[in-house]
Protein backbone atom coordinates (compact mmCIF):
# COMPACT_ATOMS: atom_id res chain seq x y z
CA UNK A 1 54.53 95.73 131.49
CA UNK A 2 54.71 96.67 135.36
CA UNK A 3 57.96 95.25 136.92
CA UNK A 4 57.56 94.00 140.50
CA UNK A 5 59.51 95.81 143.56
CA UNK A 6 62.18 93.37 144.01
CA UNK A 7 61.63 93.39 147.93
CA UNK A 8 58.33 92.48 147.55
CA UNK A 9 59.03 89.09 145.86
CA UNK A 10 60.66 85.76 147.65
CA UNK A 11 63.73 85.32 145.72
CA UNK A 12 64.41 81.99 147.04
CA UNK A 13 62.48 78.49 146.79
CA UNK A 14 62.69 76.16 149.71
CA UNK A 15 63.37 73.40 147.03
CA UNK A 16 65.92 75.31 145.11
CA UNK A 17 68.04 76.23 148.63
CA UNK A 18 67.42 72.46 150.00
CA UNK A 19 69.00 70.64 146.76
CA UNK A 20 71.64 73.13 146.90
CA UNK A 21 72.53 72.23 150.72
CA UNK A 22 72.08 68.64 149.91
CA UNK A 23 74.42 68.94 146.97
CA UNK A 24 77.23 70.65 149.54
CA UNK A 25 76.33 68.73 152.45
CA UNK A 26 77.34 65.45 149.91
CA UNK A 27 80.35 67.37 148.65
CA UNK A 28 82.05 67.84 151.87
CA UNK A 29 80.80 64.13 153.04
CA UNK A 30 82.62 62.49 150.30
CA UNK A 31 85.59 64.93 150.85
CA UNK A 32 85.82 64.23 154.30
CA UNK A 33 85.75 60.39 153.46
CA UNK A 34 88.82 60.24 151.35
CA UNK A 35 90.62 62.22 154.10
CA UNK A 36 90.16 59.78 156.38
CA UNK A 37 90.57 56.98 154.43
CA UNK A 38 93.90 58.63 153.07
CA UNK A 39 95.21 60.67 156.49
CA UNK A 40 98.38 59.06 157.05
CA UNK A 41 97.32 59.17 160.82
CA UNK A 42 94.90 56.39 160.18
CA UNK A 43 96.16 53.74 162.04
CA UNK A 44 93.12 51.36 161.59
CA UNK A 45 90.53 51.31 158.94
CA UNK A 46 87.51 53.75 159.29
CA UNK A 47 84.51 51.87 160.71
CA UNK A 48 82.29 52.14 158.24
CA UNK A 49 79.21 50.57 160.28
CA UNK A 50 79.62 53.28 163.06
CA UNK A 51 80.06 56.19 160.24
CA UNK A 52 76.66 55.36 158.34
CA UNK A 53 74.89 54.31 161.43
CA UNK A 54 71.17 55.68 161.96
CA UNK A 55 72.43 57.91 165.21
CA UNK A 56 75.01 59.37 162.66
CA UNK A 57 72.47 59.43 159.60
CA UNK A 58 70.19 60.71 161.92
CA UNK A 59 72.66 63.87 162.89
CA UNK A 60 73.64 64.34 159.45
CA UNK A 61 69.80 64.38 158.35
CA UNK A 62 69.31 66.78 161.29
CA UNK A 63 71.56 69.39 160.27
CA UNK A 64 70.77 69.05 156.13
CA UNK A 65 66.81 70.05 157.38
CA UNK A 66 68.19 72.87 159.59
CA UNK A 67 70.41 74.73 157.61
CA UNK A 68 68.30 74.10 154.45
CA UNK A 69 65.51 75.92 155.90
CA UNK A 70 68.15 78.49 158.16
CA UNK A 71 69.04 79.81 154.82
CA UNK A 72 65.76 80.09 153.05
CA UNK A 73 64.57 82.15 155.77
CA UNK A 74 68.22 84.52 156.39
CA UNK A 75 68.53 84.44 152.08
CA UNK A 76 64.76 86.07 151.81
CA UNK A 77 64.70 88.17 154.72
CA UNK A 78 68.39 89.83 154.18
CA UNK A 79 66.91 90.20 150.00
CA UNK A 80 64.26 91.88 151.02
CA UNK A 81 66.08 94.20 153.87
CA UNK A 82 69.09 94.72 150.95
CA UNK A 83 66.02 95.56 148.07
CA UNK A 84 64.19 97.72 150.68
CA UNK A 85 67.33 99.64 151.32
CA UNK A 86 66.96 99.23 155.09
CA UNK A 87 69.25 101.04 157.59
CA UNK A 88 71.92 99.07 159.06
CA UNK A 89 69.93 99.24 162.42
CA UNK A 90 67.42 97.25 160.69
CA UNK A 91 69.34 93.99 159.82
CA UNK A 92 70.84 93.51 163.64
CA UNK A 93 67.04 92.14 164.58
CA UNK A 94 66.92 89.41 162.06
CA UNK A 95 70.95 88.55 162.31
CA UNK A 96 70.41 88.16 166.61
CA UNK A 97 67.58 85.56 165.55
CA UNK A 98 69.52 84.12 163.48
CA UNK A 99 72.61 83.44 166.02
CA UNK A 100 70.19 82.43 168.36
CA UNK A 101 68.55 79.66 166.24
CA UNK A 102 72.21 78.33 165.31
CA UNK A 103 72.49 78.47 169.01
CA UNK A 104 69.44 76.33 169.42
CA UNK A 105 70.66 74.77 167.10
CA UNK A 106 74.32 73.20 167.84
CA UNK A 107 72.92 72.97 171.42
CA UNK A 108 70.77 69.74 170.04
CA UNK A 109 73.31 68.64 168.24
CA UNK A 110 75.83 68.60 170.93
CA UNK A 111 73.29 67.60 173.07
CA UNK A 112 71.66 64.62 171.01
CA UNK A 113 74.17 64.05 168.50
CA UNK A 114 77.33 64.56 170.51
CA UNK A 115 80.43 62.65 168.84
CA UNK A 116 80.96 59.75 171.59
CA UNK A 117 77.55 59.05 169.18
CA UNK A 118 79.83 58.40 165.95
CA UNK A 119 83.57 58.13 167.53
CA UNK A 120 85.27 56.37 164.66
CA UNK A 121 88.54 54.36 166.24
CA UNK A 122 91.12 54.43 168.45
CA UNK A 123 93.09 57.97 169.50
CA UNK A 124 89.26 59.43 168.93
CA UNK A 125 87.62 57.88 171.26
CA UNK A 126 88.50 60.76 173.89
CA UNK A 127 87.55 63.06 171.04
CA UNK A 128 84.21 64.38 173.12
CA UNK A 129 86.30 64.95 176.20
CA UNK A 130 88.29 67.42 174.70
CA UNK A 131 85.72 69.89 174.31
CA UNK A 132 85.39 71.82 176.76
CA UNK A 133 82.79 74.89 177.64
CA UNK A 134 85.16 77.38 175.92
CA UNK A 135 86.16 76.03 172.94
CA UNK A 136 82.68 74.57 172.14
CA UNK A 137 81.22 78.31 172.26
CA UNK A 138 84.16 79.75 170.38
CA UNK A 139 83.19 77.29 167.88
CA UNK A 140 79.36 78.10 167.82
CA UNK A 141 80.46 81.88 168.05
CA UNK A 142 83.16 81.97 165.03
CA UNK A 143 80.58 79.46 162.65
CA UNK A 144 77.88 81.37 163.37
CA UNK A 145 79.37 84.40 162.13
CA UNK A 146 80.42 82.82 159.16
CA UNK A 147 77.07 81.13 158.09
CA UNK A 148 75.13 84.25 158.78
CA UNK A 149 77.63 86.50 156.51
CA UNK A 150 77.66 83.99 153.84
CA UNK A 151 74.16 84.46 153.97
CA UNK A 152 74.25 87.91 153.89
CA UNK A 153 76.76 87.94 151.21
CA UNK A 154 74.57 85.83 148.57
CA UNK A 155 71.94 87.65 149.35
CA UNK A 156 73.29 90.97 148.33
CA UNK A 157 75.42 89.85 145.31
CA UNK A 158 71.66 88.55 144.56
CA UNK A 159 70.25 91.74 144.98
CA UNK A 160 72.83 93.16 142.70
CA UNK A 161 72.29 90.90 140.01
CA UNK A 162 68.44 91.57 139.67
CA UNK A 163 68.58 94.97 140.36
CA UNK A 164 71.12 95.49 137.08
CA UNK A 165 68.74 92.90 135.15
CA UNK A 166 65.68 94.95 136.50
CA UNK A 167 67.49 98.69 135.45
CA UNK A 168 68.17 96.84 131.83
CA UNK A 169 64.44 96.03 131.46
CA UNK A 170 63.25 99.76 132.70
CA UNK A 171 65.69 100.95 130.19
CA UNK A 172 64.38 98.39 127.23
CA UNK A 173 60.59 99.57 128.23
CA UNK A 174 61.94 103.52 128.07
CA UNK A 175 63.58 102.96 124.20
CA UNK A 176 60.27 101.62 123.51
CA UNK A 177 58.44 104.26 124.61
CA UNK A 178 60.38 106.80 122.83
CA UNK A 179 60.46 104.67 119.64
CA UNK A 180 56.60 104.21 119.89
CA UNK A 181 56.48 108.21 120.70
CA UNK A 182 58.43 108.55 117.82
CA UNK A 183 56.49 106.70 115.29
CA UNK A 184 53.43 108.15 116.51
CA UNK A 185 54.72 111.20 115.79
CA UNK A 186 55.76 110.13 112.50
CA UNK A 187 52.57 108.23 111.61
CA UNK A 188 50.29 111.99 112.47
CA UNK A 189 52.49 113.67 109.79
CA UNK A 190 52.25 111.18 107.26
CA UNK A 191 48.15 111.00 107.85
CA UNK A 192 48.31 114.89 107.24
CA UNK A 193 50.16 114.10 104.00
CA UNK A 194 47.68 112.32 101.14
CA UNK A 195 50.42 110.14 99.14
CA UNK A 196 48.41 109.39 96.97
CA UNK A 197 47.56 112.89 96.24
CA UNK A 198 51.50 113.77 96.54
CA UNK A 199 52.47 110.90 93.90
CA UNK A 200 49.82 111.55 91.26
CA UNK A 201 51.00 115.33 91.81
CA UNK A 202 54.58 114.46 90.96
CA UNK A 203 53.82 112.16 88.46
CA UNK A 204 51.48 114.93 86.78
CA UNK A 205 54.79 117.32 86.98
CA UNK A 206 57.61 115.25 85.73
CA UNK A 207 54.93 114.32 82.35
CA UNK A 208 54.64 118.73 82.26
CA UNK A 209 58.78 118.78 82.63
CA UNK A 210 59.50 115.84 80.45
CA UNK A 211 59.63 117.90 76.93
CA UNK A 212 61.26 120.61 78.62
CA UNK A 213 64.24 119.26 80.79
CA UNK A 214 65.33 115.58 81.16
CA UNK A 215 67.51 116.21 84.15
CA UNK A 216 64.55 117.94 85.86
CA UNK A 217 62.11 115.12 84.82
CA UNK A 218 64.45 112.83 86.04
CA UNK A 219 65.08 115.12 89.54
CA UNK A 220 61.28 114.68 90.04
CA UNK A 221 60.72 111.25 88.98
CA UNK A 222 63.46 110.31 92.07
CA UNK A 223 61.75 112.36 94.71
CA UNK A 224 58.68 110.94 93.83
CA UNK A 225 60.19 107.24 94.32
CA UNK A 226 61.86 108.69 97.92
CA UNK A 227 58.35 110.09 99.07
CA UNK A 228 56.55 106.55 98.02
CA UNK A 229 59.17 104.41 100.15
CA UNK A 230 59.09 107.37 103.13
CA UNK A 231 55.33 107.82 103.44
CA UNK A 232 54.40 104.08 102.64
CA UNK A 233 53.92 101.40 105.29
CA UNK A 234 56.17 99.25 106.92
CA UNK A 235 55.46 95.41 107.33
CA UNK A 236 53.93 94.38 110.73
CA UNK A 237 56.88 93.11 112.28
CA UNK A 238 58.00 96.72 111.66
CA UNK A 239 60.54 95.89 108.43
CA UNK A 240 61.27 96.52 105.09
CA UNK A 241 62.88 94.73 102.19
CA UNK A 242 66.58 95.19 102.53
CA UNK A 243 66.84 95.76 98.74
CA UNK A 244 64.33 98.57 98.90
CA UNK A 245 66.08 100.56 101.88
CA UNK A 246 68.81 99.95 99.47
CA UNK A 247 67.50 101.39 96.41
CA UNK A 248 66.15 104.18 98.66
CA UNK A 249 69.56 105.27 99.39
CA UNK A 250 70.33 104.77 95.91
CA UNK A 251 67.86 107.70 95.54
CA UNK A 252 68.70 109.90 97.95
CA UNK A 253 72.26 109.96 96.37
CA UNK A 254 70.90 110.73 93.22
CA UNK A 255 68.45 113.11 93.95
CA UNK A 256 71.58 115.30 95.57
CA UNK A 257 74.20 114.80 92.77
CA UNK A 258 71.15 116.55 90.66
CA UNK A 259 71.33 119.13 93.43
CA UNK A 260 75.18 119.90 93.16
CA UNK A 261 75.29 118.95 89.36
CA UNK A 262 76.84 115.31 89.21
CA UNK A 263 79.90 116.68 91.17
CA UNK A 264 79.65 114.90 94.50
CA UNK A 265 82.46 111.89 94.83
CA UNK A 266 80.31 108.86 96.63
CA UNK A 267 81.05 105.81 96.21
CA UNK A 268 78.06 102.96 96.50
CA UNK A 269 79.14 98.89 96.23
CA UNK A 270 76.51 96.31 97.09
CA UNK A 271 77.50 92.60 97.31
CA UNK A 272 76.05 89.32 98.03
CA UNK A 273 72.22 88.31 97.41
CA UNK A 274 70.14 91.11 99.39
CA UNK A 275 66.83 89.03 97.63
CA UNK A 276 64.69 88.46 100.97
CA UNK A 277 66.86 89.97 103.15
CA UNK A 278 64.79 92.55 105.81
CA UNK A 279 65.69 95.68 107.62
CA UNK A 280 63.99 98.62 110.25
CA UNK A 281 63.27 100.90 107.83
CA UNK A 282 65.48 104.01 108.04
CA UNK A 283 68.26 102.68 109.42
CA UNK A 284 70.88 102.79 106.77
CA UNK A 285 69.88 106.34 104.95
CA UNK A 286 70.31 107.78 108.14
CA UNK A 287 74.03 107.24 108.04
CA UNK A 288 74.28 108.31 105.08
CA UNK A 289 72.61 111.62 105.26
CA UNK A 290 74.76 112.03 108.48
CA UNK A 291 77.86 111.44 106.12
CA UNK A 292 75.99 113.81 103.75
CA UNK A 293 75.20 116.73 106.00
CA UNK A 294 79.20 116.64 107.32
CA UNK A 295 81.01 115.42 105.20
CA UNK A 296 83.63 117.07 102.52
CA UNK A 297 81.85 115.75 98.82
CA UNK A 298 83.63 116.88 96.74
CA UNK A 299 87.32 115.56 97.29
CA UNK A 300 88.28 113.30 93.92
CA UNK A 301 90.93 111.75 96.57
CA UNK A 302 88.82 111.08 99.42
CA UNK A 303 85.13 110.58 98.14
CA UNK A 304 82.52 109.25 100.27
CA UNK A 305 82.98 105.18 100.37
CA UNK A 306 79.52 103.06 101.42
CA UNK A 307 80.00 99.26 100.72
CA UNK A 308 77.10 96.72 102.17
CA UNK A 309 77.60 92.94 101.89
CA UNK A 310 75.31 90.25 102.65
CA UNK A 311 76.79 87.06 103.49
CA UNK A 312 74.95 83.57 105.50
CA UNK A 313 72.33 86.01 106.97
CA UNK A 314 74.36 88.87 108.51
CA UNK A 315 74.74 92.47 106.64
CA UNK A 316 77.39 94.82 106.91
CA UNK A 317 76.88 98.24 106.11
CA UNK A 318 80.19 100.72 106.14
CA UNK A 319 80.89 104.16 105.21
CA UNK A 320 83.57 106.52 105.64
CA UNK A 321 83.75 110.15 104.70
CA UNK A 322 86.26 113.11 104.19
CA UNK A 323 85.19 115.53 107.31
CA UNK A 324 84.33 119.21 105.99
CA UNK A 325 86.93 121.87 106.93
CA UNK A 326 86.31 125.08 108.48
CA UNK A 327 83.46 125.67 110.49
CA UNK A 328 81.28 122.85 112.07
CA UNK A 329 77.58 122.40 111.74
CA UNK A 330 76.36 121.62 115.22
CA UNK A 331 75.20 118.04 115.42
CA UNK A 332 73.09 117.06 118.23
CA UNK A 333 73.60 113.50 117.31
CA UNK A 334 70.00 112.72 117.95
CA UNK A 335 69.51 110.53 114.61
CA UNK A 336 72.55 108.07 115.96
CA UNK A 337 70.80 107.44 119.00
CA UNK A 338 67.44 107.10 117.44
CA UNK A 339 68.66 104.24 115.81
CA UNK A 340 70.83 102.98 117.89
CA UNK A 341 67.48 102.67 120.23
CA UNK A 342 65.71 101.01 116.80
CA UNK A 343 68.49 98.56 116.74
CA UNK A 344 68.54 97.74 120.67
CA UNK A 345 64.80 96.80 120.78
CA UNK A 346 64.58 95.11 116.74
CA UNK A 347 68.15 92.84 116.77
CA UNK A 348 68.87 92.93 120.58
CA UNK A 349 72.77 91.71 120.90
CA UNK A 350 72.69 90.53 117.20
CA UNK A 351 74.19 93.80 115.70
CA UNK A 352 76.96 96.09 116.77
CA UNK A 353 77.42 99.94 115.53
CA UNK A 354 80.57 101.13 115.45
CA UNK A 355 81.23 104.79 115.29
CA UNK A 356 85.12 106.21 114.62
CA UNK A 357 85.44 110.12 115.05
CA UNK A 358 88.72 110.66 113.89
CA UNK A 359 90.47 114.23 113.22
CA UNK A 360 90.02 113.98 109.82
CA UNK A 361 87.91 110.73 108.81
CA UNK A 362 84.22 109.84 110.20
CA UNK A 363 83.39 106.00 110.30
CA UNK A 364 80.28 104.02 111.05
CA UNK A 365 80.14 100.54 110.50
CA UNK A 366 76.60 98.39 110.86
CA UNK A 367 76.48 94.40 111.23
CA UNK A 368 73.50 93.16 111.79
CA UNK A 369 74.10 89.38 112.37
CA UNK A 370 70.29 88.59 111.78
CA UNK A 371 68.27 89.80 108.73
């Protein structure tokens, strides 16, 4: 999926900015209306017939159109400047037209809709008088400034936003390409591998080693039931039966206590129903083999501990080994992130992995809040 630039798309409706300066403009109407009516100054009652007459409505109308379409235009030219990464130099052009319109702007309304127009009562009647030359440009100077930096500051805490929702997307669509690199890579080696072929092969040896060693019959019959589940497919959405990733790691456990003689100390619980429960294939036997390939097996006092429990639709999946002393295998960690990125694009925010590196303990702990 190709993402659009985000400077070459109009972030903001007309419709969506107007109802949002209607929705202010009524805010600071009704605001302004129970400060009058409540100013202790009030010496009279406002005159309601002057306040919502059509020269007032008229102003009031007037400005909602003007600044409703001021900030559609500032709002989706400063977005595009911000998204383009423009040079400073580059935003005083549209920020002079800007001042100037407001300029145009409360020159009309002064003009046209001066306040002699909609004088409420008494003291204010010499309200107009008051403003002179000076303070009515100070005014139009220190306003303007303000609308067109709020302006610019939406804009760019805009621009933010998308751009960290747009990086999140590009970084979805990369895990996606490296998972489907991944499994296309996986998917050539098992069409070089016949498993049919391999299975009847195994089969064919563990009848030959049955009258001459049960444990090695036994060894056989296991790898053969870990090659099925590895080289057979997946269902479409790209899942497995939970209980079968299960009983694959029940394999894989057995296959190496055969290896090192029955001596390894793991411990395996399962609880709650697992019946029709799903999983991404992989997921779990990878921890395991990571607990496996560094951890100490053979401490009676601190033996591997895996426990998985399925309860109201979530699974969690923890296990906990002994560290090895001495030397360290170098890990480059790369089968924790290739899940992690299998997770990410399968469960989304419905699962959390928690990894503990301790000096003497390693911890991972799966929940997968939708299987």
């Amino acid at each position: 999926m190709k993402i659009p630039s985000l400077m070459n798309r109009r972030r903001y409706s007309f419709g969506k900015v107007f109802w949002i300066t209607l929705a202010i403009y009524l805010f600071f109407l009704v605001v302004g209306l129970i400060g009058m009516y409540l100013s202790p100054t009030m010496n009279t009652a406002p005159n309601w017939s002057k306040i919502f007459s059509l020269h007032h409505v008229l102003s009031q109308v007037f400005g909602l159109l003007f600044f409703a379409g001021f900030y559609f235009f500032s709002l989706n030219i400063f977005y595009r400047l911000i998204a383009g990464k423009h040079k400073p130099m580059q935003f005083l052009r549209p920020a002079v037209l800007a001042f100037l319109s407001l300029g145009v702007y409360y020159a009309i309304s002064f003009r046209f809709f001066s306040p002699d127009s909609f004088e409420i009562s008494g003291d204010n009647k010499n309200m107009a008088k008051e403003f002179t030359l000076g303070v009515m440009v100070f005014t139009y100077v220190i306003s303007s400034i303000f609308v067109i930096g709020f302006s610019f500051l939406v804009a760019y805490l805009t621009y933010l936003r998308d751009e960290k929702k747009q990086r999140k997307v590009l970084e979805e669509q990369k895990m996606q390409l490296e998972v489907e690199k991944s499994q296309a890579n996986f998917n050539f080696l098992k069409a070089q591998i016949n498993p049919h072929f391999l299975h009847n092969t195994l089969n064919f040896l563990y009848a030959k080693s049955l009258p001459y060693s049960s444990e090695l019959s036994e060894g056989i019959l296991t790898l053969s039931d870990i090659m099925r589940y590895a080289l057979g497919p997946a269902a479409r959405d790209g899942k497995v039966m939970l209980k079968d990733e299960i009983e694959h790691v029940r394999n894989v456990i057995k296959i190496n206590q055969l290896r090192f003689s029955n001596n390894l100390k793991v411990n395996f619980d399962v609880s709650g129903i697992v019946n029709g429960a799903t999983i991404v294939p992989f997921i779990l036997i990878t921890i395991v083999e990571n607990a496996f390939k560094h951890g100490d097996l053979k401490c009676p006092n601190h033996p591997i501990d895996i426990k998985l429990n399925v309860e109201k639709g979530s699974m969690n999946f923890y296990c906990r080994n002994l560290k090895k002393t001495g030397p360290k295998e170098i890990s480059t960690g790369i089968g924790l992130d290739n899940i992690k990125k299998q997770l990410d694009l399968t469960y989304g925010r419905n699962y959390s992995l928690n990894v503990k590196d301790e000096a003497e303990f390693y911890t991972a702990e799966l929940t997968i809040n939708a299987i």
